[in-house]
Protein backbone atom coordinates (compact mmCIF):
# COMPACT_ATOMS: atom_id res chain seq x y z
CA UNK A 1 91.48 357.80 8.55
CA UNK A 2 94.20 355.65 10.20
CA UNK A 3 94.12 355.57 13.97
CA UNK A 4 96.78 357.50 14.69
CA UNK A 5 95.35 360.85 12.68
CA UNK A 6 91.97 359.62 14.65
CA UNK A 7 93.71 360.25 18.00
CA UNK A 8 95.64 363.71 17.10
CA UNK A 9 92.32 365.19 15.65
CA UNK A 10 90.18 364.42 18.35
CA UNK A 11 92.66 365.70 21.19
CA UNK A 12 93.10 368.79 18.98
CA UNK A 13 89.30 369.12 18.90
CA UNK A 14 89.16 369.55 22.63
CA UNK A 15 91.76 372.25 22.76
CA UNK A 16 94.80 370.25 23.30
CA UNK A 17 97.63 372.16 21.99
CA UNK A 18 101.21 370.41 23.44
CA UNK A 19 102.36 367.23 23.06
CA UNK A 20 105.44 366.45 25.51
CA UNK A 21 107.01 363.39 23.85
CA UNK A 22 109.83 360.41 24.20
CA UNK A 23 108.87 358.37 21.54
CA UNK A 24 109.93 354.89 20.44
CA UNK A 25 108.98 352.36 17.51
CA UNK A 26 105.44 351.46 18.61
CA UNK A 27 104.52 355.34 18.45
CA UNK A 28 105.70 356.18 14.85
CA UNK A 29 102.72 356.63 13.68
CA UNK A 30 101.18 358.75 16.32
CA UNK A 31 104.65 360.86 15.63
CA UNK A 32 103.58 360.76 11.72
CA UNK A 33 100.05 361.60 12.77
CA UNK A 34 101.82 365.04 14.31
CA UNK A 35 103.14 366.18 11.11
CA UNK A 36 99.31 366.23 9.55
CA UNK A 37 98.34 367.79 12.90
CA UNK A 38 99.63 371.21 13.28
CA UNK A 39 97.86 372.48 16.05
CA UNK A 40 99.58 370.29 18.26
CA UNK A 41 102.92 371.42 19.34
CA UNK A 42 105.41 368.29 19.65
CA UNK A 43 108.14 369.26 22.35
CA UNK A 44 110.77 366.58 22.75
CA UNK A 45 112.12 365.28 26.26
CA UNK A 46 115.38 363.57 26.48
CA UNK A 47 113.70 361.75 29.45
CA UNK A 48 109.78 360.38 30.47
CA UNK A 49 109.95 361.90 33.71
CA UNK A 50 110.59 365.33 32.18
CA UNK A 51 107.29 364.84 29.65
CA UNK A 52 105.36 363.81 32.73
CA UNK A 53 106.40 366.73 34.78
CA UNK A 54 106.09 369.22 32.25
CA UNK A 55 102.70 368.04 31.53
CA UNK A 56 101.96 368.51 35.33
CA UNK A 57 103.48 372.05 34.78
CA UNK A 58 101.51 372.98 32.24
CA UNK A 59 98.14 372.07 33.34
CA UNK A 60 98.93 374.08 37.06
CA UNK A 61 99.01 376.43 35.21
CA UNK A 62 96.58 376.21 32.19
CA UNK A 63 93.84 374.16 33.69
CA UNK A 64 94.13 372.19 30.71
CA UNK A 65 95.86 368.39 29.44
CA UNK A 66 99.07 368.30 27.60
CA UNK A 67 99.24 365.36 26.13
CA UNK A 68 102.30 362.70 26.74
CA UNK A 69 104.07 360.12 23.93
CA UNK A 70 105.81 357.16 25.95
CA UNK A 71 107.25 354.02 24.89
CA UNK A 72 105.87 350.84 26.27
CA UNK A 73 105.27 350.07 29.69
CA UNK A 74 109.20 350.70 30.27
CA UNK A 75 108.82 354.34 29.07
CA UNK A 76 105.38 355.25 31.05
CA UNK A 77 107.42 353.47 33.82
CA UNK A 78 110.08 356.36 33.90
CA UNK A 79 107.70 358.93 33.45
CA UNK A 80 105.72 357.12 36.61
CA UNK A 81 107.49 359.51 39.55
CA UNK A 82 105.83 363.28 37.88
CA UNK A 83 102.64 361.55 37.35
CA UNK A 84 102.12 360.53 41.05
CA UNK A 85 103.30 364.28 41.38
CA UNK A 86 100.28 365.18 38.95
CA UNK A 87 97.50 362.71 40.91
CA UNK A 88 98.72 364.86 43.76
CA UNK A 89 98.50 367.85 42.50
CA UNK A 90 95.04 367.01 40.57
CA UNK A 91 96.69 367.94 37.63
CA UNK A 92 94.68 367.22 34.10
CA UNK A 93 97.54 364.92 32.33
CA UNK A 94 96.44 362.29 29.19
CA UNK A 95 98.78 359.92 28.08
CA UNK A 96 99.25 358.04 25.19
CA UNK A 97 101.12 355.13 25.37
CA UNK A 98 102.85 352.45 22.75
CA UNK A 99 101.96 349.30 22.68
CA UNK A 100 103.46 346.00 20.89
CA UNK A 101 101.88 345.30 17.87
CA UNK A 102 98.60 342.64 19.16
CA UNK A 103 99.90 339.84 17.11
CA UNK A 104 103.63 340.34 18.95
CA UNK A 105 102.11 340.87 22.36
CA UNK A 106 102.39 336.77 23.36
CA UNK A 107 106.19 336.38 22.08
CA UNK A 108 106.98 338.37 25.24
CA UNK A 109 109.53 340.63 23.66
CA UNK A 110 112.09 342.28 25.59
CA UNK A 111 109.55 345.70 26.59
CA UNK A 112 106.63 343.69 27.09
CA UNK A 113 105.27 344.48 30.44
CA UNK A 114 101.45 345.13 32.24
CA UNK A 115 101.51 348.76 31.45
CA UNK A 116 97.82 349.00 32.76
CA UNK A 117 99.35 347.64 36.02
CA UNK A 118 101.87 350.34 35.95
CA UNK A 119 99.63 353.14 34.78
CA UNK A 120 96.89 352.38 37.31
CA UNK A 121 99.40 353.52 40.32
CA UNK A 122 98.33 357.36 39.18
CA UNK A 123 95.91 357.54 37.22
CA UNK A 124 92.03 357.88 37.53
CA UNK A 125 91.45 356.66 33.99
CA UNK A 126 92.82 353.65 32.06
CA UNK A 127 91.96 352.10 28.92
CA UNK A 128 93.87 349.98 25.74
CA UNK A 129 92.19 350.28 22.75
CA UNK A 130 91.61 346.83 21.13
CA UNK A 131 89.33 347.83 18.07
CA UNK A 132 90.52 350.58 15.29
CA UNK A 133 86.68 352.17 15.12
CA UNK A 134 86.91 353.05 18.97
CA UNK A 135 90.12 354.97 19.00
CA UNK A 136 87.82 358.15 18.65
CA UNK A 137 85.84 357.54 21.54
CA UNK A 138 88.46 356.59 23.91
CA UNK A 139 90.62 359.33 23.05
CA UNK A 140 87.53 361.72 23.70
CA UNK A 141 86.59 359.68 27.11
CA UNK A 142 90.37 360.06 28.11
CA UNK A 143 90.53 363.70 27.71
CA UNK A 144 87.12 363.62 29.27
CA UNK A 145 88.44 362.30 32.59
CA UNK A 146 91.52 364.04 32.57
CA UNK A 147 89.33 367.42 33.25
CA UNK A 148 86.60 365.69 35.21
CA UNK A 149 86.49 366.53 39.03
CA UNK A 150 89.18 368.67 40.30
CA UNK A 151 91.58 366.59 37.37
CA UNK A 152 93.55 363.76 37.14
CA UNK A 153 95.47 361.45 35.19
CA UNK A 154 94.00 359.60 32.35
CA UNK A 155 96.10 357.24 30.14
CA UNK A 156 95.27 355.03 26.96
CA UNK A 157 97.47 352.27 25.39
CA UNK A 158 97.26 352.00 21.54
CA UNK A 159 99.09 348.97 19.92
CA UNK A 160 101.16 349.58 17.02
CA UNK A 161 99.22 347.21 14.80
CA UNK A 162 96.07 349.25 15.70
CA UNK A 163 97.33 352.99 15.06
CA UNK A 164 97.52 351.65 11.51
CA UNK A 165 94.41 350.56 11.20
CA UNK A 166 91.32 352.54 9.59
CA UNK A 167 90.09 354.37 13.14
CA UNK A 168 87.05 355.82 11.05
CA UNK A 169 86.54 359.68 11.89
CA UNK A 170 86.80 361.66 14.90
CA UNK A 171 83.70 361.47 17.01
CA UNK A 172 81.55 364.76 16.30
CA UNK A 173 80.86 365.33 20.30
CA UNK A 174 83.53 364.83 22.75
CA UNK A 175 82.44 362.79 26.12
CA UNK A 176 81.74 365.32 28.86
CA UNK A 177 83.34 365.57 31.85
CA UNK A 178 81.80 365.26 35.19
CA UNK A 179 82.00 368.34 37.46
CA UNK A 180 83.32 368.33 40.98
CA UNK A 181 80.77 366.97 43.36
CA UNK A 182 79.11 369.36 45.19
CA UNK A 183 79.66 370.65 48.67
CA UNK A 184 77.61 369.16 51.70
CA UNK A 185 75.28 371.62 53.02
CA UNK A 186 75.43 370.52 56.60
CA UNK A 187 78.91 370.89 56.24
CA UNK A 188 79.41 374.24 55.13
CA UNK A 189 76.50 375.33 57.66
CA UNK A 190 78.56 373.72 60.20
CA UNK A 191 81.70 375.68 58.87
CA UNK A 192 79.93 379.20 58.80
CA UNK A 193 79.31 378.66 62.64
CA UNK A 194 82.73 377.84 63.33
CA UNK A 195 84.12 380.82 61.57
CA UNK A 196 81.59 382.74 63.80
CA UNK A 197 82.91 381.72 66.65
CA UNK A 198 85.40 382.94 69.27
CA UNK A 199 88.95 382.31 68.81
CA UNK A 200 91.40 382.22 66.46
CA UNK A 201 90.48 380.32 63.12
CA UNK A 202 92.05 379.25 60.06
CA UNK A 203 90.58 378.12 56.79
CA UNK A 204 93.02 375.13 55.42
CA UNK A 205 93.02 375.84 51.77
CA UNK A 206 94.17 373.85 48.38
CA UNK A 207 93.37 373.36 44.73
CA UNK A 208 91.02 376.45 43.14
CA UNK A 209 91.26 378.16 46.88
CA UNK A 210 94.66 379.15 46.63
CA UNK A 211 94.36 380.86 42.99
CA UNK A 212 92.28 383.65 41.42
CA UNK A 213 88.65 383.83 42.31
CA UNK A 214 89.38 381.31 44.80
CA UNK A 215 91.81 383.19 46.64
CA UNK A 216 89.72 386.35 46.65
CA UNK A 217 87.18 384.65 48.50
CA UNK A 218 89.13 383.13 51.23
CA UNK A 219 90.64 386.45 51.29
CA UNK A 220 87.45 388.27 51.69
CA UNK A 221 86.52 385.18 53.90
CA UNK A 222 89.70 385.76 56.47
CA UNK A 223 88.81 389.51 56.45
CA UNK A 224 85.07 389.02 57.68
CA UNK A 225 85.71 386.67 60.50
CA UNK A 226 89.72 387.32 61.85
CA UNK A 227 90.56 383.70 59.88
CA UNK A 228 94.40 382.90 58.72
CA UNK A 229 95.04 381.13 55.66
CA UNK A 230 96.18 378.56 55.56
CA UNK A 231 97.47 375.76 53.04
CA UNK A 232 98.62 372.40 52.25
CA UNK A 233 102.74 371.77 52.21
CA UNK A 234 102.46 370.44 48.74
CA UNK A 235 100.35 372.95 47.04
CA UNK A 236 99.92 372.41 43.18
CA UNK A 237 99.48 376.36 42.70
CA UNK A 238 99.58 379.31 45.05
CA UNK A 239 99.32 383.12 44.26
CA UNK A 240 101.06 385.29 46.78
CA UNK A 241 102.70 388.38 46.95
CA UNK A 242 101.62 392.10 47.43
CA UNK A 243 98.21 392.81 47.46
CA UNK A 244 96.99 389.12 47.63
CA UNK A 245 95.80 387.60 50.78
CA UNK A 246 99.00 386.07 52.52
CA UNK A 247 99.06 382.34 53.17
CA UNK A 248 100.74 380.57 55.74
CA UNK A 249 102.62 377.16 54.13
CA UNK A 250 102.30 374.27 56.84
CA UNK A 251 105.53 373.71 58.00
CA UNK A 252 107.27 370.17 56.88
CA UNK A 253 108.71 368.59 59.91
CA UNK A 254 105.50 367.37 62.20
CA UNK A 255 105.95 369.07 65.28
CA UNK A 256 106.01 372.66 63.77
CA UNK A 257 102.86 371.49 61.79
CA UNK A 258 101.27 370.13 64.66
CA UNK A 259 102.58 373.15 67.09
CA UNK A 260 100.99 375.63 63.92
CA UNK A 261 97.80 373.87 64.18
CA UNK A 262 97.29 373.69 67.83
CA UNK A 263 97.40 377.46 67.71
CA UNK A 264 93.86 377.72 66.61
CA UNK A 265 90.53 377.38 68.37
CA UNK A 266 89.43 376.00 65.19
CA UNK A 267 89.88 375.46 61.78
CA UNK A 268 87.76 374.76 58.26
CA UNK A 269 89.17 373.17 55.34
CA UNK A 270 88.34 373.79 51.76
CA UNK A 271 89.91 372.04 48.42
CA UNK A 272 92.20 369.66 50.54
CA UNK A 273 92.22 366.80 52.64
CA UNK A 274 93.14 366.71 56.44
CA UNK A 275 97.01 367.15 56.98
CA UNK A 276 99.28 364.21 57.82
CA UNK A 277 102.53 364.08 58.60
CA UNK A 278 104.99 363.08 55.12
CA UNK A 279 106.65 360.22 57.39
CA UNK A 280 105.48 358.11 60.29
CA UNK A 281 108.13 360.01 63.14
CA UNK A 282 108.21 357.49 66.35
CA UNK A 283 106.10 359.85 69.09
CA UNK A 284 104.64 361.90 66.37
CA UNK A 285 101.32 362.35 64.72
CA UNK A 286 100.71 361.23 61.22
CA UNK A 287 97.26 362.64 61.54
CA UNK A 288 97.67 366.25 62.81
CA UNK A 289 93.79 367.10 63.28
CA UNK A 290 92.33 363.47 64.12
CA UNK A 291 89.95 363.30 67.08
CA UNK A 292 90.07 367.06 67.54
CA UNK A 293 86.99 369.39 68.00
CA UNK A 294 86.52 372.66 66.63
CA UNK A 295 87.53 371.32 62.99
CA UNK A 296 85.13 370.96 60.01
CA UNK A 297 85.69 370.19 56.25
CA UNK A 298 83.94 372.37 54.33
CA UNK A 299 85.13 370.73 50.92
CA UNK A 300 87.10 367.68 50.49
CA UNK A 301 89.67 367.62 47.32
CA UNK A 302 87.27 366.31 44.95
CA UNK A 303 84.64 368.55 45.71
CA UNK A 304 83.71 372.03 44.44
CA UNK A 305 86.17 374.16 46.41
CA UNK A 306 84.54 377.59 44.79
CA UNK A 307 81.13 377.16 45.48
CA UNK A 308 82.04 376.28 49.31
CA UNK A 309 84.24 379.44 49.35
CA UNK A 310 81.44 381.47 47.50
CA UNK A 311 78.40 379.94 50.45
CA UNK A 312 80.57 380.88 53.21
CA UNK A 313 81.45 384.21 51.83
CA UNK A 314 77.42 384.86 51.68
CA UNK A 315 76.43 383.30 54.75
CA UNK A 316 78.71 384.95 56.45
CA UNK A 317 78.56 388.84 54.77
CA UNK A 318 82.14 388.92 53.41
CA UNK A 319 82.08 391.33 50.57
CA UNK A 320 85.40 393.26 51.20
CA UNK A 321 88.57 392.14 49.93
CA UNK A 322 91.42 391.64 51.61
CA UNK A 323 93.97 394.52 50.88
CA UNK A 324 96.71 392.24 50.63
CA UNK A 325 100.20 392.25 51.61
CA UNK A 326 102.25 395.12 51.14
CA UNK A 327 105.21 395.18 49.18
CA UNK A 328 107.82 395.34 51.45
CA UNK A 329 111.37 393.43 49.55
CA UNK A 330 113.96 392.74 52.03
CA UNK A 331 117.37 394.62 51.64
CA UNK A 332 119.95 393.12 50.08
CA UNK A 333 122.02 390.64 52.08
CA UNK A 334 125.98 390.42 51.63
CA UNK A 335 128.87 388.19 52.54
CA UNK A 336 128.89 384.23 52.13
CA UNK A 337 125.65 383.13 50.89
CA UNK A 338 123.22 380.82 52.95
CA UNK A 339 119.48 379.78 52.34
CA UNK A 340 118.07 383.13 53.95
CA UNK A 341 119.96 385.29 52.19
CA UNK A 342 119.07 383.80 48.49
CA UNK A 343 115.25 383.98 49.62
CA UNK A 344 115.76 387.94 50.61
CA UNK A 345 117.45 388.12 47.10
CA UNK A 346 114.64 386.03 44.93
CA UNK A 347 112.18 388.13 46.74
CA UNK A 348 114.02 391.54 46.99
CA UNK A 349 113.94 391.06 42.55
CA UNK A 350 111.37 388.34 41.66
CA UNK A 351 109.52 390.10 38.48
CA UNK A 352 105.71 390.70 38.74
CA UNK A 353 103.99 387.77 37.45
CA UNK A 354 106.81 385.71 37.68
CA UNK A 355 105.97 382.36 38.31
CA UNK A 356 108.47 380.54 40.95
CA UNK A 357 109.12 376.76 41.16
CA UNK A 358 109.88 376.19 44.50
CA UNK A 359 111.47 372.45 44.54
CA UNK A 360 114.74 372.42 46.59
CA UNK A 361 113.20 370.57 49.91
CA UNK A 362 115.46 372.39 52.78
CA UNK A 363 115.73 376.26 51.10
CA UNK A 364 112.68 376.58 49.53
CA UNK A 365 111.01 377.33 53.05
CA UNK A 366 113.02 380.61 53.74
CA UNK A 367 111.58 381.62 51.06
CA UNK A 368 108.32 380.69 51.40
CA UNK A 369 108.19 382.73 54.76
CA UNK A 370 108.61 385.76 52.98
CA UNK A 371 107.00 385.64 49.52
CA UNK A 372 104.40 387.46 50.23
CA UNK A 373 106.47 390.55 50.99
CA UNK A 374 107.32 389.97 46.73
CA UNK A 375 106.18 391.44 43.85
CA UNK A 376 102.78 389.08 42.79
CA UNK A 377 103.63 385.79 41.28
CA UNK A 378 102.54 382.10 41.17
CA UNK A 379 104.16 378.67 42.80
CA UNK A 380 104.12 375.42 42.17
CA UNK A 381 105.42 373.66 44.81
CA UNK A 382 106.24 369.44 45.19
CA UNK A 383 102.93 368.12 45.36
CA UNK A 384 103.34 364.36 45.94
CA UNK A 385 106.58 364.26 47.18
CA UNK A 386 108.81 362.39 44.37
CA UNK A 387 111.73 364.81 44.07
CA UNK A 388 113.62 365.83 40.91
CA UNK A 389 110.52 367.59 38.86
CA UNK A 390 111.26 371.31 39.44
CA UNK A 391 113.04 371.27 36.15
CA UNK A 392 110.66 369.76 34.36
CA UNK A 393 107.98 371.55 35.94
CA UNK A 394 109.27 374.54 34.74
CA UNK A 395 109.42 373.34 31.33
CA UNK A 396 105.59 373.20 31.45
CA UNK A 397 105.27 376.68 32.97
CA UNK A 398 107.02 378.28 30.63
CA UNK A 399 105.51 376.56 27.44
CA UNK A 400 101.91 377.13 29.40
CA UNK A 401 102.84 380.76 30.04
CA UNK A 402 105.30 382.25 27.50
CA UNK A 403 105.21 385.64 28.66
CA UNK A 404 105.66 385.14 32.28
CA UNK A 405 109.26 384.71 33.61
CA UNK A 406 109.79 381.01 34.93
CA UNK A 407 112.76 380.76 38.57
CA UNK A 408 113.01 377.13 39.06
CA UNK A 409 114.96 377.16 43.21
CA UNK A 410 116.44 373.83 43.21
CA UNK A 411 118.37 371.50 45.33
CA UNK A 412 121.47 370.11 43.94
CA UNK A 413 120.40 366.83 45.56
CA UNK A 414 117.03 366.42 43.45
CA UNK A 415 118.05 368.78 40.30
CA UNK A 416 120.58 365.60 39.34
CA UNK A 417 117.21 363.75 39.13
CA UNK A 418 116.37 365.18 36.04
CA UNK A 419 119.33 366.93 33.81
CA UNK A 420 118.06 366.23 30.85
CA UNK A 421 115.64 369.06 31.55
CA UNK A 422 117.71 371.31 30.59
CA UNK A 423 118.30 370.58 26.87
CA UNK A 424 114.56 370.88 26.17
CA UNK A 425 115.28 374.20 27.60
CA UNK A 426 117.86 375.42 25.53
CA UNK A 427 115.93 373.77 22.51
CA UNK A 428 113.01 375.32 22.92
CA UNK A 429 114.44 378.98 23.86
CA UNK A 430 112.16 378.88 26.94
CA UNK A 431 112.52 381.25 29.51
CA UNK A 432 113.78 380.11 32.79
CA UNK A 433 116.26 380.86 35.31
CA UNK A 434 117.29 378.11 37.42
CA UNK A 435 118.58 378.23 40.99
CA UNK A 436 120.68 375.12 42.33
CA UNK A 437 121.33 375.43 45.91
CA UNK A 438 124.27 373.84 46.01
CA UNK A 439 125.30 372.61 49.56
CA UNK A 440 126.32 369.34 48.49
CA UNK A 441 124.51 367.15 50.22
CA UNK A 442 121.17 365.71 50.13
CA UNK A 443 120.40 368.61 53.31
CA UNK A 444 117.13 367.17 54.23
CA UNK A 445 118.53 363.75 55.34
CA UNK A 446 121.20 365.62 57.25
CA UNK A 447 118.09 367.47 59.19
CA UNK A 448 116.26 364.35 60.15
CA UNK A 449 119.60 362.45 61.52
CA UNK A 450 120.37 366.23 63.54
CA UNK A 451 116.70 365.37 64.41
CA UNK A 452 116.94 361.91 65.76
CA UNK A 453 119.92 362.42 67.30
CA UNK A 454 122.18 360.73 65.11
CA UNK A 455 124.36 363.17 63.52
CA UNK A 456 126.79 363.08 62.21
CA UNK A 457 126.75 359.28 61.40
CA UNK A 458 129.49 356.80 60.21
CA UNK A 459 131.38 357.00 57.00
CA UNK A 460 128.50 354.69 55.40
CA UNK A 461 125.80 357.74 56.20
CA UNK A 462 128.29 360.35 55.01
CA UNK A 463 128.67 358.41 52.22
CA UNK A 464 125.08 358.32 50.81
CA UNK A 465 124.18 361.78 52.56
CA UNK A 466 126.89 363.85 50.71
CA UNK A 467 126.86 365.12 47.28
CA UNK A 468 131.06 365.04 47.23
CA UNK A 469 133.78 364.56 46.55
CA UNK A 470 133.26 365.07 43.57
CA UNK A 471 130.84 368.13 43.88
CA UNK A 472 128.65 368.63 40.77
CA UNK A 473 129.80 371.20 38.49
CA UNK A 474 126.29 372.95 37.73
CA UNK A 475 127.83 375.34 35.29
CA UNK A 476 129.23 372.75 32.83
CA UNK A 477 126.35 370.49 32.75
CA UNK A 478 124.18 372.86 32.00
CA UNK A 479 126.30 374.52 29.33
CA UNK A 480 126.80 370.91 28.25
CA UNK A 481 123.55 370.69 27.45
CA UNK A 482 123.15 374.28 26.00
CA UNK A 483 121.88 376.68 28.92
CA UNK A 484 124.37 379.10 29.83
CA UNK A 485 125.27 379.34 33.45
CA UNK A 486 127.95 381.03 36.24
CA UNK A 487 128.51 380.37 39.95
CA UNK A 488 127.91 382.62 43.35
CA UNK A 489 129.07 382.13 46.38
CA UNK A 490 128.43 385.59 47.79
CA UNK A 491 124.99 387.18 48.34
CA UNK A 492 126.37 389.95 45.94
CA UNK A 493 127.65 387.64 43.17
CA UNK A 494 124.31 386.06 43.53
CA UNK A 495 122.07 389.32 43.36
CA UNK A 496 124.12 390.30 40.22
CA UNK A 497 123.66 386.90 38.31
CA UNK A 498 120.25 387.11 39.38
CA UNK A 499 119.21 390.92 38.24
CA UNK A 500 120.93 390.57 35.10
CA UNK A 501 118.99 386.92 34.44
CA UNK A 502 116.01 388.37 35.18
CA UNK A 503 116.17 390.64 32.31
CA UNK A 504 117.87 388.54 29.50
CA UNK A 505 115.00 385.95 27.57
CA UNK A 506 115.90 382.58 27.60
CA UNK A 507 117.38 379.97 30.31
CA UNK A 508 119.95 380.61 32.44
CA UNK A 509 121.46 378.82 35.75
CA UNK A 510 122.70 379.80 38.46
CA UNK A 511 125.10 377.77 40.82
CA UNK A 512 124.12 379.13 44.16
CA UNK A 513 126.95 377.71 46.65
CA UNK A 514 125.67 377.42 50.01
């Protein structure tokens, strides 16, 4: 069996089902090796950053690798932005990767380049295969280490020569992977006397403690000792809504964090790592909770965030779930629209087990303050900060979870980042509604100069802040590229488009001008 058919079989063996794929030359045979691999659903992106971010996508929500086709180093190079996303997010992601045929490598061809160099920026695992019999056994250590610990990133580089080459058979036991490590005792003991303590407390939650049995527990957790819940700013996967335990998102800009913080005699974390500011501010922390007393970490990122939430839960008699929110939808806003007004609205009709893609930097927090007055429903928000993946993102959700309706809320700023999302799309019928806030700038900038003191700026900051003249015309590029689309500019316009989206299949965008 040539390597290539070696490679399919064995990642179809462990389950792997999608294969999110910009192919070129050097992977022609792994594309052949599709064809004789049915299981294996091959979904083309007109870009590598929108495989890599619909394979981050997918796994938030299915706990499980897509894999990725790139070309060369230059191809896993454009994919590179989503997959620091996905080592953020501890999202399980194998790639498979082109490489020059072995005998071409040293003529330095126009793509040559150190793709291990490249692909060791994000991820955990990193291998090239330089003999045919050993494709199986990398392929099953790859997929092994993309589900080991809480996840990560694992990527293999298979020369073109070599996917030719008799591989053998696929290895009849796939490598293991390693579990999270295990909580330290003293450290959850230490935890269950702070959360017995006097004050207000807060468990600081991510990964597995912000979804299903997690979630429950830090619920029933928060309703044994007074604790809020909290979590990280860039959470790979939160459910909220009514009758889920509400979580408070920590606030972007550093002072609110810090101020949010300081409100609490003390505080445990569990599936995260200690807060930090996303820039170095002059005068402001970049650690929010160094030096401080009253704080324990009950379970770093890497470590077994359920088993921490299920010892404090006994140790400290929580058996009763939290009730939840209630469902409580605002009214419906009217007049000009503005970023409050479009959360009331997403909220006010979001679709039970909806799951929301919360990208657009400056108007997904409205939102976010008020989600949990919605109908229950998933997010996955910007984990590692690289903007532009919401689209793609929500490609992944919506292949992962077919049923469930997929509302991407974009910024016009980062949704140019990645247009070619939408084609895969309209290809693939999936079904998506996405919201571009369009207030034509890049808004976030705009906050930090209002912030410093520097607003407005000279024509050279207006210049690289602003998103016209000309402004974007969201409703012909995406029909352009074969999702339908219309414009609001009213709260009423926008709660029409919206309602009637909701309940037609397929993608749709909306052009929300703000």
């Amino acid at each position: 069996m040539v390597v290539a058919d070696v490679v399919m079989r064995t990642a179809a063996a462990a389950g792997i089902d999608l294969c999110l794929a910009n192919p070129g030359t050097t992977e022609m045979p792994l594309v052949l090796a599709l064809d004789r691999t049915p299981s294996i659903r091959p979904v083309l992106g007109l870009h590598e950053t929108i495989c890599t971010g619909a394979a981050d996508g997918y796994a938030r929500i299915t706990g499980k690798p897509a894999l990725t086709l790139l070309h060369l180093g230059p191809g896993l190079a454009n994919g590179l932005a989503n997959l620091h996303n996905a080592r953020r997010a501890r999202s399980p992601v194998v790639n498979l990767v082109g490489e020059h045929a072995t005998w071409h490598i040293d003529a330095d061809a126009p793509l040559t380049m150190d793709i291990e160099g490249v692909a060791r920026t994000a991820s955990r695992w990193c291998r090239r295969l330089v003999r045919a019999q050993e494709a199986g056994r990398l392929t099953a250590e790859a997929i092994a280490a993309a589900f080991s610990g809480a996840g990560g990133v694992a990527t293999l580089v298979l020369p073109h020569d070599l996917q030719l080459d008799d591989g053998g058979e696929p290895p009849p036991t796939l490598a293991s992977p390693e579990p999270p490590a295990a909580p330290d005792p003293g450290a959850l003991a230490a935890a269950a006397e702070l959360l017995r303590g006097a004050g207000p407390g807060a468990l600081f939650l991510g990964g597995a403690a912000l979804h299903g049995r997690g979630l429950k527990l830090a619920g029933r957790i928060a309703r044994a000792t007074g604790a809020t819940l909290l979590c990280e700013t860039g959470f790979a996967r939160l459910e909220t809504g009514a009758g889920l335990p509400p979580v408070r998102r920590l606030p972007y800009f550093p002072e609110q964090a810090q101020a949010l913080l300081d409100g609490f005699a003390h505080i445990v974390g569990i599936g995260t790592r200690r807060p930090v500011s996303f820039f170095g501010w002059p005068g402001k922390p970049s650690r929010y909770l160094e030096d401080r007393p009253g704080v324990v970490w009950a379970a770093g990122p890497e470590e077994d965030a359920l088993v921490a939430l299920e010892t404090l839960a006994n140790e400290l008699g929580a058996t009763t779930d939290d009730p939840g929110a209630p469902l409580d939808p605002p009214t419906a806003p009217t007049g000009p629209l503005d970023g409050a007004k479009l959360a009331a609205l997403l909220t006010r009709l979001l679709p039970e087990g909806a799951v929301v893609v919360p990208t657009a930097v400056t108007n997904a927090y409205p939102f976010s303050a008020i989600a949990h007055r919605a109908r229950p429903h998933t997010q996955l928000a910007l984990t590692g900060g690289a903007i532009g993946e919401g689209p793609a993102l929500a490609i992944g959700a919506a292949l992962a979870a077919p049923a469930r309706k997929v509302i991407n809320l974009e910024a016009d700023g980062s949704g140019a980042y990645a247009l070619q999302a939408f084609w895969t799309q309209a290809r693939e019928g999936l079904d998506i509604v996405t919201i571009v806030c369009a207030n034509r700038a890049y808004r976030i900038l705009g906050l930090e100069l209002e912030r410093a003191g520097d607003a407005p700026g000279g024509a050279a900051t207006r210049a690289l802040t602003t998103l016209e003249p000309p402004p974007i015309d969201w409703v012909s590029v995406a029909r352009g590229l074969g999702v339908p689309g219309a414009r609001a500019e009213t709260a009423e316009a926008l709660g029409d488009l919206l309602a009637a989206a909701l309940h037609e299949p397929g993608p749709f965008l909306i052009e929300a001008v703000l």
